[in-house]
N, C-alpha and C. Protein backbone atom coordinates (compact mmCIF):
# COMPACT_ATOMS: atom_id res chain seq x y z
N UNK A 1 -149.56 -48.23 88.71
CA UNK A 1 -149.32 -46.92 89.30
C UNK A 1 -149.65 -46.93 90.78
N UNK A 2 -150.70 -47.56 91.15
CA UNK A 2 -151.23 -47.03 92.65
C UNK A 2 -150.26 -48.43 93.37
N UNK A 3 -149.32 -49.33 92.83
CA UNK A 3 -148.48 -50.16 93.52
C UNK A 3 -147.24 -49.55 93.86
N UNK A 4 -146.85 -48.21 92.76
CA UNK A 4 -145.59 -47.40 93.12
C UNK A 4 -146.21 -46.32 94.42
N UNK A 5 -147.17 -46.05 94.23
CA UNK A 5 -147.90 -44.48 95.52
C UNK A 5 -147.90 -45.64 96.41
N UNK A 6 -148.28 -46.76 96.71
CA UNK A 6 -147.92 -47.78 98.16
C UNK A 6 -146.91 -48.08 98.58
N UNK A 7 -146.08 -48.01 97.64
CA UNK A 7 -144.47 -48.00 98.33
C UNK A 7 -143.83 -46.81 98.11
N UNK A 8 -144.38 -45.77 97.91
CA UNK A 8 -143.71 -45.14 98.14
C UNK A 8 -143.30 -44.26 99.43
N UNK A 9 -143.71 -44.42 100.59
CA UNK A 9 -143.84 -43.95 101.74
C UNK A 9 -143.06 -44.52 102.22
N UNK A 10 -142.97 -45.99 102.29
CA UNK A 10 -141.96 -46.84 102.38
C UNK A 10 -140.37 -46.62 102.01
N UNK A 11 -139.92 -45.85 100.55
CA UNK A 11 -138.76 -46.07 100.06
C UNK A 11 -138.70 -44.93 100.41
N UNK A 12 -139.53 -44.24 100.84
CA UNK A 12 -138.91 -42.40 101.68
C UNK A 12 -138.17 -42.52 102.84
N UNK A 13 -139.29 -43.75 103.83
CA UNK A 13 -138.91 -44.20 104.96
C UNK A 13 -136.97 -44.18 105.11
N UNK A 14 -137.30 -45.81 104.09
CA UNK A 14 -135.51 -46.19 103.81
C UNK A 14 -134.60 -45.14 103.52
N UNK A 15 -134.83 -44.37 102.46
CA UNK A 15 -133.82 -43.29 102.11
C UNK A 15 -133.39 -42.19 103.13
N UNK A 16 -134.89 -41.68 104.02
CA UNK A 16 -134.19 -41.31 105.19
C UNK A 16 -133.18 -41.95 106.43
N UNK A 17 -133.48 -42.85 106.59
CA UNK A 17 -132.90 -43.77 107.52
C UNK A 17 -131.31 -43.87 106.88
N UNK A 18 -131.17 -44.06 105.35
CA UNK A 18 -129.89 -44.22 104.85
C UNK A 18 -129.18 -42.96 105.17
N UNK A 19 -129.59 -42.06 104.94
CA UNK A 19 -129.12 -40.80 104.68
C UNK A 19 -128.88 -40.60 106.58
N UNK A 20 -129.47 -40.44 107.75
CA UNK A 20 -129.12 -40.49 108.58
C UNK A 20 -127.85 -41.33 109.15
N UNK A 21 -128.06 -42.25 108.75
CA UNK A 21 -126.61 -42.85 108.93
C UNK A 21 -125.60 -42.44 108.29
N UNK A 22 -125.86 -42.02 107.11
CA UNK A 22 -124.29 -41.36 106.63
C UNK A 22 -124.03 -40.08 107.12
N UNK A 23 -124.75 -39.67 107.86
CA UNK A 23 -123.66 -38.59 108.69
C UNK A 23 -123.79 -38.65 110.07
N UNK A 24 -123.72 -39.97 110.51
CA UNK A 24 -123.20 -40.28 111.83
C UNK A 24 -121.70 -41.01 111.88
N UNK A 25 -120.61 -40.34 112.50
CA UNK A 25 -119.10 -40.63 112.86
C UNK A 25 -119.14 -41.95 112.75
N UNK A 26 -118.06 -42.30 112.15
CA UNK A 26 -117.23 -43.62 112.73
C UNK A 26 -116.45 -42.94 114.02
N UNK A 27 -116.51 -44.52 115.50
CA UNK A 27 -115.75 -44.01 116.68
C UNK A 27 -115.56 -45.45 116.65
N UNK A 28 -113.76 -44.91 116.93
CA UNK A 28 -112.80 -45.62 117.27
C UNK A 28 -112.24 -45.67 118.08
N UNK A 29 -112.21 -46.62 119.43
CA UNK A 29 -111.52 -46.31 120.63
C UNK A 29 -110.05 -47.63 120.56
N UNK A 30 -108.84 -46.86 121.28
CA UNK A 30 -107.74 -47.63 120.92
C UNK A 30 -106.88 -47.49 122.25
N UNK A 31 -106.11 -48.84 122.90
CA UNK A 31 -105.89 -48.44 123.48
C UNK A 31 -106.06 -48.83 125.47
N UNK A 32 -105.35 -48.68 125.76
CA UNK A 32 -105.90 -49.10 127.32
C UNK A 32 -107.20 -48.43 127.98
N UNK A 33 -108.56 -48.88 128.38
CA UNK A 33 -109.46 -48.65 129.07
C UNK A 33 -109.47 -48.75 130.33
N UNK A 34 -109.04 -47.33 130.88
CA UNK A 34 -108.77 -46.89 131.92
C UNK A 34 -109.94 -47.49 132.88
N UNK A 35 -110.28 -48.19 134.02
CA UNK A 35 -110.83 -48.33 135.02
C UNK A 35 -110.72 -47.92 136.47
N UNK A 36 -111.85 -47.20 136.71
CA UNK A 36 -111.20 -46.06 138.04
C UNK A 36 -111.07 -46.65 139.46
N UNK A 37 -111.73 -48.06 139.50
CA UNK A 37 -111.55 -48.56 140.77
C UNK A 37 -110.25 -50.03 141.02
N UNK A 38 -109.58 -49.89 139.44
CA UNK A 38 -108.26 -50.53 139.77
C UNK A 38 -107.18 -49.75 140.11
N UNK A 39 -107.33 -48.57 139.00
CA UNK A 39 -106.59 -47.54 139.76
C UNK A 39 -106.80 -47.35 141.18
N UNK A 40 -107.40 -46.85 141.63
CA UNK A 40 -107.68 -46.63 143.09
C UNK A 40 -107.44 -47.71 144.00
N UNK A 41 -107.00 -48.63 143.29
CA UNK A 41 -106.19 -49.74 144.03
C UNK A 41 -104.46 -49.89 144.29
N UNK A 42 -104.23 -48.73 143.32
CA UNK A 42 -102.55 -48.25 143.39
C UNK A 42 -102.25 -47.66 144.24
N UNK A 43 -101.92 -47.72 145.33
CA UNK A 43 -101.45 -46.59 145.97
C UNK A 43 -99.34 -46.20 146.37
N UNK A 44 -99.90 -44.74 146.38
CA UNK A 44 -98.09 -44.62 146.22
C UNK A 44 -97.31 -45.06 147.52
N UNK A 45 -96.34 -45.82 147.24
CA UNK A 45 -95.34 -46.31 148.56
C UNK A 45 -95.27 -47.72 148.66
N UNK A 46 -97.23 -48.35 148.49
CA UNK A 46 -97.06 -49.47 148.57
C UNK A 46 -97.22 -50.48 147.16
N UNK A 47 -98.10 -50.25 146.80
CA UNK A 47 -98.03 -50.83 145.42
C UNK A 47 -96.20 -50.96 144.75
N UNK A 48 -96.17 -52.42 144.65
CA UNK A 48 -94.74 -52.71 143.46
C UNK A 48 -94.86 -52.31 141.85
N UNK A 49 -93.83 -52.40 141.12
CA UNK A 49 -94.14 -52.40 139.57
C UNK A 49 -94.63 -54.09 139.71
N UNK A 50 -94.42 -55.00 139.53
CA UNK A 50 -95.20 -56.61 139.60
C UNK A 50 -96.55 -56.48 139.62
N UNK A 51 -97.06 -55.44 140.99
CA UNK A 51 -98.54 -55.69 140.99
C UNK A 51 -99.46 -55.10 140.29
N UNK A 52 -98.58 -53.31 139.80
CA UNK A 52 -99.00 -52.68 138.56
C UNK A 52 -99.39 -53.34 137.82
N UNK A 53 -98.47 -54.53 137.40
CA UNK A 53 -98.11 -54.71 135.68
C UNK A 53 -99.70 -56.18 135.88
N UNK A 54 -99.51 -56.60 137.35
CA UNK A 54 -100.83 -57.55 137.39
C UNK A 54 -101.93 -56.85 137.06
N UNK A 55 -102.38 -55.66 137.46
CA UNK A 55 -103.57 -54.87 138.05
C UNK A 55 -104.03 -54.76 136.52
N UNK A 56 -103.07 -53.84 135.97
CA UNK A 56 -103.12 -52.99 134.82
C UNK A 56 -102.66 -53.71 133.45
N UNK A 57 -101.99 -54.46 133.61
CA UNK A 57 -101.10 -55.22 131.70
C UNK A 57 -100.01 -54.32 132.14
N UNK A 58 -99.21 -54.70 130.44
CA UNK A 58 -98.46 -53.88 130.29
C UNK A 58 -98.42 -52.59 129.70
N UNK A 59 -97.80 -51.28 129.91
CA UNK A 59 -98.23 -49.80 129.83
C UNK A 59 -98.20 -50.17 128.17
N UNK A 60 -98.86 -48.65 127.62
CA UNK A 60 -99.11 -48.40 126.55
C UNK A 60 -98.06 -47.85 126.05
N UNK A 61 -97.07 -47.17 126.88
CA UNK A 61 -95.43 -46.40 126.70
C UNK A 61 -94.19 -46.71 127.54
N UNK A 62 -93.45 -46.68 127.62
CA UNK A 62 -92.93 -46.17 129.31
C UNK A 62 -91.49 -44.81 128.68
N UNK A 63 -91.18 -44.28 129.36
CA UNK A 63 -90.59 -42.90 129.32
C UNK A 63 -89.39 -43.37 128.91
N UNK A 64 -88.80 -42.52 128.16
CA UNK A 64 -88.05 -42.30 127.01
C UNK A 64 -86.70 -43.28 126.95
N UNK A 65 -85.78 -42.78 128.53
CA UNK A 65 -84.65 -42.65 128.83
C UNK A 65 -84.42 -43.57 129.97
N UNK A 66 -85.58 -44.02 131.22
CA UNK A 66 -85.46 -44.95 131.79
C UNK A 66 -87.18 -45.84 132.00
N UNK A 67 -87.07 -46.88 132.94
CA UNK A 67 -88.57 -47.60 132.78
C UNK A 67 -88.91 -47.17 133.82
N UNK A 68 -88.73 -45.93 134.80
CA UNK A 68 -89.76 -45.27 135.77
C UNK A 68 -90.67 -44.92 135.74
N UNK A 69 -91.40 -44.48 134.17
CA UNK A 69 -92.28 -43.83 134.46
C UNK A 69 -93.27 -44.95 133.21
N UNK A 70 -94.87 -45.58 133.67
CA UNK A 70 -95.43 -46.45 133.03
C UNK A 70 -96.95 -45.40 132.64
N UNK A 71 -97.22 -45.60 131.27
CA UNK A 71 -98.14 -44.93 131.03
C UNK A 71 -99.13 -45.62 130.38
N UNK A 72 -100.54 -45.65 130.45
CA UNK A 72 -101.28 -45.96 130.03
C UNK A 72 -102.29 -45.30 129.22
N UNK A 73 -102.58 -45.12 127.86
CA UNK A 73 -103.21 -44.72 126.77
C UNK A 73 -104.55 -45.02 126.50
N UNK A 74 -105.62 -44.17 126.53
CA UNK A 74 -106.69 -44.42 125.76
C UNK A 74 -107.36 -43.47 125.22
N UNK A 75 -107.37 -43.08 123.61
CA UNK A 75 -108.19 -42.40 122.79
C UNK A 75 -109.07 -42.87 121.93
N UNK A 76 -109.97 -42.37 121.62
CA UNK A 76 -110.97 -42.32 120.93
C UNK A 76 -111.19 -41.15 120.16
N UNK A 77 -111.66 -41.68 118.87
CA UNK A 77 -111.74 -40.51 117.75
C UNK A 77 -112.80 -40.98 116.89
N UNK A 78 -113.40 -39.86 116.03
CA UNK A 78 -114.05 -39.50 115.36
C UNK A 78 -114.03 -39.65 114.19
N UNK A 79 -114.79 -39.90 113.01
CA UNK A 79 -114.06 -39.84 111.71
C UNK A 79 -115.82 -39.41 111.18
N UNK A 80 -116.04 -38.01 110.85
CA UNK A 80 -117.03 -37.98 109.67
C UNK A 80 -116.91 -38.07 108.15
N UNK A 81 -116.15 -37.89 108.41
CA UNK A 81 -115.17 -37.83 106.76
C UNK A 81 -114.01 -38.72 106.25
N UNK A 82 -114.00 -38.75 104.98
CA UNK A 82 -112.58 -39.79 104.78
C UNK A 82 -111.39 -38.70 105.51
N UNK A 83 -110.76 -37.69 105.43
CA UNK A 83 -110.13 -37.08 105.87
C UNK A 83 -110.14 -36.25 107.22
N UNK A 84 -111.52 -36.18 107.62
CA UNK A 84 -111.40 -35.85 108.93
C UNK A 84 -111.46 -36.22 110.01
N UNK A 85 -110.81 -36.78 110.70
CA UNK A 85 -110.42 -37.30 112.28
C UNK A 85 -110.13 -36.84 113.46
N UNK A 86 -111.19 -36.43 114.32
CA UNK A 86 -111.28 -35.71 115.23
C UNK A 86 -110.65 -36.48 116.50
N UNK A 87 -110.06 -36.00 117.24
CA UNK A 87 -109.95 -36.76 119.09
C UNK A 87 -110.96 -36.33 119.65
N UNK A 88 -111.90 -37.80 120.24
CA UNK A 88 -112.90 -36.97 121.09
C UNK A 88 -112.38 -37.00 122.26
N UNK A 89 -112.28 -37.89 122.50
CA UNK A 89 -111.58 -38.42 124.19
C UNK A 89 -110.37 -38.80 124.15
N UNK A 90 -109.56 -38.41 125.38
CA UNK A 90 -107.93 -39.27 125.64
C UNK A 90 -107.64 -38.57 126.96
N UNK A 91 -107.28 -40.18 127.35
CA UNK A 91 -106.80 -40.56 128.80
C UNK A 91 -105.54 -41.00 129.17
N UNK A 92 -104.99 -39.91 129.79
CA UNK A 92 -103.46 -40.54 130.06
C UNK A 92 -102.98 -41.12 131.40
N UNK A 93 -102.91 -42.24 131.74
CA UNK A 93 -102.56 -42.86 133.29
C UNK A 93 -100.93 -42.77 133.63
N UNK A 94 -100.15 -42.14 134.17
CA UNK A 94 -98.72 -42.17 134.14
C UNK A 94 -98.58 -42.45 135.73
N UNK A 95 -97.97 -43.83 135.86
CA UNK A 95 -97.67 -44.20 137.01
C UNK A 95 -96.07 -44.20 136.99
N UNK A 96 -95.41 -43.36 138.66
CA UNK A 96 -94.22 -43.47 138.50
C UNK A 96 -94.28 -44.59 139.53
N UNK A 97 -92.11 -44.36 139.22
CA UNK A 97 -92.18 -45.46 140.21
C UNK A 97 -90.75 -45.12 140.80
N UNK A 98 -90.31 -45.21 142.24
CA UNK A 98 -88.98 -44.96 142.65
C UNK A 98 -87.95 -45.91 142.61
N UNK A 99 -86.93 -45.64 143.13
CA UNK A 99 -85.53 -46.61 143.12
C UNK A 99 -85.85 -47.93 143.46
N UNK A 100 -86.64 -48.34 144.94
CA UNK A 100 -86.91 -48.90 144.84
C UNK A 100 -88.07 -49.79 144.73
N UNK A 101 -88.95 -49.61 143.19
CA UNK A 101 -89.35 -50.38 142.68
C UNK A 101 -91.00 -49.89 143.11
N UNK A 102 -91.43 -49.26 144.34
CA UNK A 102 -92.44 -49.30 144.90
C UNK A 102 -93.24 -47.90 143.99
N UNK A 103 -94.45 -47.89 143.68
CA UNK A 103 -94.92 -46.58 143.04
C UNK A 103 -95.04 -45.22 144.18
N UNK A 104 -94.56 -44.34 143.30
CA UNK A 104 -94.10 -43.18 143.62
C UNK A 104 -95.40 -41.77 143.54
N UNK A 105 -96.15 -42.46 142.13
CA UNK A 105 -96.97 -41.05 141.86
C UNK A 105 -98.19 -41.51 140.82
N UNK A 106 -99.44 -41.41 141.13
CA UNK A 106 -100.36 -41.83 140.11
C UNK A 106 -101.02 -40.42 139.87
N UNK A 107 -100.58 -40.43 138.26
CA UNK A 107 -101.29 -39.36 137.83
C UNK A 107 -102.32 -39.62 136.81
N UNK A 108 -103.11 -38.83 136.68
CA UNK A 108 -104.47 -39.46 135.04
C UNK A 108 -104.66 -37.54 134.82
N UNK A 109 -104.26 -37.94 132.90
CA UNK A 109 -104.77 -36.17 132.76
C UNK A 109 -105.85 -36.41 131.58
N UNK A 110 -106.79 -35.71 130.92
CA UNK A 110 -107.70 -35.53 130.51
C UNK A 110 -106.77 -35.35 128.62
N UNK A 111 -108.09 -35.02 127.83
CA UNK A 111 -107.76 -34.28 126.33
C UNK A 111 -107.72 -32.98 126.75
N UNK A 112 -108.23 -32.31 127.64
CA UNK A 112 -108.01 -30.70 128.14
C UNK A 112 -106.74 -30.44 128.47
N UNK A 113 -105.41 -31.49 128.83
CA UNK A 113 -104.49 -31.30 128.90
C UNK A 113 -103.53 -31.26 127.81
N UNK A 114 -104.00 -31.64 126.80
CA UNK A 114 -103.04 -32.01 125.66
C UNK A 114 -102.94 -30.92 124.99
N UNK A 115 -101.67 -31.13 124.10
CA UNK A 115 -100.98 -29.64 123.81
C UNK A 115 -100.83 -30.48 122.31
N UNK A 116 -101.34 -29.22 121.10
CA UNK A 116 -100.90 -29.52 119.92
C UNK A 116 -99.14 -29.02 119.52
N UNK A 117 -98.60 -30.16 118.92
CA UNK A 117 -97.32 -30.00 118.94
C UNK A 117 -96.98 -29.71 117.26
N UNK A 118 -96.66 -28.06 116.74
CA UNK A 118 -96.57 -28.46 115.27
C UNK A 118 -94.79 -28.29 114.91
N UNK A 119 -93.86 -29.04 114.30
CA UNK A 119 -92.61 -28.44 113.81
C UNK A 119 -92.68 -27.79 112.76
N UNK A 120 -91.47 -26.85 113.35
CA UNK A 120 -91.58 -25.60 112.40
C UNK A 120 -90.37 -26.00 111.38
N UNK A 121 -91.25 -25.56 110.16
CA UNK A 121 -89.70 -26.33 108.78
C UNK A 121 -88.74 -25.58 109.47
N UNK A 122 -88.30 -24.37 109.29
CA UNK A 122 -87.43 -23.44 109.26
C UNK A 122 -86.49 -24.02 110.61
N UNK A 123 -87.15 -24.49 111.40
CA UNK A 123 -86.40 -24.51 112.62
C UNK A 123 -85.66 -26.25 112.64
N UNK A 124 -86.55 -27.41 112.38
CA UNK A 124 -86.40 -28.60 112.11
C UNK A 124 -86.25 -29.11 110.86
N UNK A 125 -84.82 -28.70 110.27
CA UNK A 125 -84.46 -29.51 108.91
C UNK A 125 -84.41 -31.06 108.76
N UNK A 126 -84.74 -31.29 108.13
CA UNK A 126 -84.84 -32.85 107.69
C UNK A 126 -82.98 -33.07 106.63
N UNK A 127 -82.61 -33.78 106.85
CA UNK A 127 -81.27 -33.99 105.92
C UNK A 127 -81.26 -34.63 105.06
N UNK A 128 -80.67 -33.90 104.15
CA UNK A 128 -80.87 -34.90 102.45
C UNK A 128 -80.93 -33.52 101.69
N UNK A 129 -80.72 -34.18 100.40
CA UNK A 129 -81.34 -32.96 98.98
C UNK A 129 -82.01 -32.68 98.66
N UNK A 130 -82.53 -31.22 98.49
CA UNK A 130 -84.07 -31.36 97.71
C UNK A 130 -83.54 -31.11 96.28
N UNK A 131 -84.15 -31.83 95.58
CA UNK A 131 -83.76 -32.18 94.01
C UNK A 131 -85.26 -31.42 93.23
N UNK A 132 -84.75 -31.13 91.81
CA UNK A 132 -85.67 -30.52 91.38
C UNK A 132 -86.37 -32.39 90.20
N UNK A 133 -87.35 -31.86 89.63
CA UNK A 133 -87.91 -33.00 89.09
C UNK A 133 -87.05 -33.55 87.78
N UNK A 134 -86.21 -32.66 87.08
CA UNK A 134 -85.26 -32.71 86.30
C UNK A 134 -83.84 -33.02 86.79
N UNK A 135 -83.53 -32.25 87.83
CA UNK A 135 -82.35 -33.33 88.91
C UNK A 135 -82.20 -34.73 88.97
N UNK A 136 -83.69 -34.87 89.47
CA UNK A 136 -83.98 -36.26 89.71
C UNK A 136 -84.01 -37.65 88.61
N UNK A 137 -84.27 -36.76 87.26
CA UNK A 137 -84.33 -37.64 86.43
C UNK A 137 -83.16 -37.92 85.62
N UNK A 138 -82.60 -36.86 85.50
CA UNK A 138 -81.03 -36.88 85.04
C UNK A 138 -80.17 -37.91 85.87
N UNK A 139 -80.72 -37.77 86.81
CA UNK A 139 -79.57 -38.69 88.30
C UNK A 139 -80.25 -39.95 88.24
N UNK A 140 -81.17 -40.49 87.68
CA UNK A 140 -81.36 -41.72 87.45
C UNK A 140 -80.62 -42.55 85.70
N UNK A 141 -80.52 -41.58 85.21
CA UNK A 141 -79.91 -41.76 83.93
C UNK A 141 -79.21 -43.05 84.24
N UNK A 142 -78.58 -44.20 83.79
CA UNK A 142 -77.77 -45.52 83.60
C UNK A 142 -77.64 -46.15 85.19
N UNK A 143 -78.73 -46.15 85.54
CA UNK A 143 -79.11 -46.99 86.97
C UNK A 143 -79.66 -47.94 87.00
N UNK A 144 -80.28 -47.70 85.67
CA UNK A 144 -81.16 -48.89 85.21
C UNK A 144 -80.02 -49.91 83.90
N UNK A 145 -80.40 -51.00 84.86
CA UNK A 145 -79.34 -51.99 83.42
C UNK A 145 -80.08 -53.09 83.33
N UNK A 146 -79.80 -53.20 81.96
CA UNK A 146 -81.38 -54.21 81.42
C UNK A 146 -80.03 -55.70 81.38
N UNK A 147 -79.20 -55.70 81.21
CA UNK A 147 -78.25 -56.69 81.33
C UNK A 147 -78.13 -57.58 82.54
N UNK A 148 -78.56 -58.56 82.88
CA UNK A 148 -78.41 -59.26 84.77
C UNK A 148 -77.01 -59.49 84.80
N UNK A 149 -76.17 -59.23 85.96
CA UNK A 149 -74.74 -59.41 85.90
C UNK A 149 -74.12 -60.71 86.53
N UNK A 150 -73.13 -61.47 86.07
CA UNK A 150 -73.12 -62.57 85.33
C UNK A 150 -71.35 -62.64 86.09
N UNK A 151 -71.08 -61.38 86.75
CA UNK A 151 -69.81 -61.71 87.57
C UNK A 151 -69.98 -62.80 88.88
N UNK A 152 -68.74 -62.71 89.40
CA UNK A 152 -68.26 -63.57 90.56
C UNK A 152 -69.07 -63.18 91.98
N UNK A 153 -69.11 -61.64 91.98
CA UNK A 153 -70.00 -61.19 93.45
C UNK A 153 -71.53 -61.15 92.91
N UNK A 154 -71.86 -61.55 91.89
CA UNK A 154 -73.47 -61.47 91.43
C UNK A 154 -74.35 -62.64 92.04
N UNK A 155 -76.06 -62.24 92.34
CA UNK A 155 -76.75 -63.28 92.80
C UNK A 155 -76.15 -64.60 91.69
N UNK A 156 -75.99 -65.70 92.25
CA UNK A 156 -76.01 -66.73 91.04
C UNK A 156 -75.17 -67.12 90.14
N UNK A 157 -74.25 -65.89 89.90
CA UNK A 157 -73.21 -65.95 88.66
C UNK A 157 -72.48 -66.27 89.33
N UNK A 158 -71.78 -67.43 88.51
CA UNK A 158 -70.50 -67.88 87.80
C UNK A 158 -69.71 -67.20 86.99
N UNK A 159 -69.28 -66.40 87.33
CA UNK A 159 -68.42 -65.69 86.01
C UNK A 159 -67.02 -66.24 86.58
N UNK A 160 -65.81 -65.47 85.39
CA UNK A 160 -64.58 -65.65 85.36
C UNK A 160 -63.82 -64.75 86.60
N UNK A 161 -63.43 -65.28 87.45
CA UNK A 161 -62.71 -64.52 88.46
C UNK A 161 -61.51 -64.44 87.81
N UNK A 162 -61.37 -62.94 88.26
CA UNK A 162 -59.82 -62.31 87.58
C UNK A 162 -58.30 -63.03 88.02
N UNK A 163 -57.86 -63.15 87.37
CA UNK A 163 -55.94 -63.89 87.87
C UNK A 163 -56.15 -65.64 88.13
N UNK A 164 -56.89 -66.02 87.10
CA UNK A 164 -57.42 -67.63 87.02
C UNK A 164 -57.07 -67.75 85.37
């Protein structure tokens, strides 16, 4: 008995310590790590895309429709939960660049800038059928063939080609 009351101060110790850690976040950072004194080595007019792409790698995006505009990504998030995943931090670097070739515009915006984007069903249809669960099963009816087919266009088969 008085060998369990000696450890037991001990296995209080541990169990707190366990229990503290389970409710401290997993953090996950992903992503380009923005550094403020390479940036500050860009400047607009003279800096090329070449010396960008030396300075910096290659962007994390570049814009949609042409390669003017180079962006660089870094977030970090949170996870206390299996399902909950917070953004703590995100950094966006968007370097443009003009016709010819020389950078045009260095911008960096914060997570205070970011805008939650939700689609609305009603407005953004997705295309296709919605089938009911009995639809669905009826419409699989003789799709399934337990027979392997044994014609001329089949993996493997040799069969009888027609007008031979």
């Amino acid at each position: 008995m008085k060998a369990i009351l000696r450890h037991l101060p001990v296995a209080a110790l541990v169990g707190s310590a366990l229990a503290a850690t389970a409710c401290a976040p997993t953090v996950n950072t992903h992503g380009y790590r923005i550094d403020p004194a390479v940036v500050a080595q860009i400047q607009p007019g003279v800096t090329s895309r070449e010396e960008v792409e030396r300075l910096l790698g290659s962007p994390s995006s570049m814009s949609t429709f042409n390669d003017k505009s180079w962006y660089y990504v870094t977030q970090r998030t949170e996870q206390l939960t299996f399902y909950d995943t917070d953004v703590a931090a995100q950094d966006v670097l968007r370097i443009d660049f003009g016709g010819d070739g020389l950078v045009s515009n260095v911008n960096q915006r914060g997570l205070e800038m970011a805008r939650n984007i939700e689609p609305a069903p009603e407005k953004t249809r997705t295309m296709g059928n919605e089938l009911t669960v009995v639809q669905q099963f009826v419409g699989n009816i003789g799709r399934f063939n337990t027979e392997a087919p044994t014609g001329p266009g089949s993996p493997g088969g040799k069969g009888r080609v027609p007008g031979q």
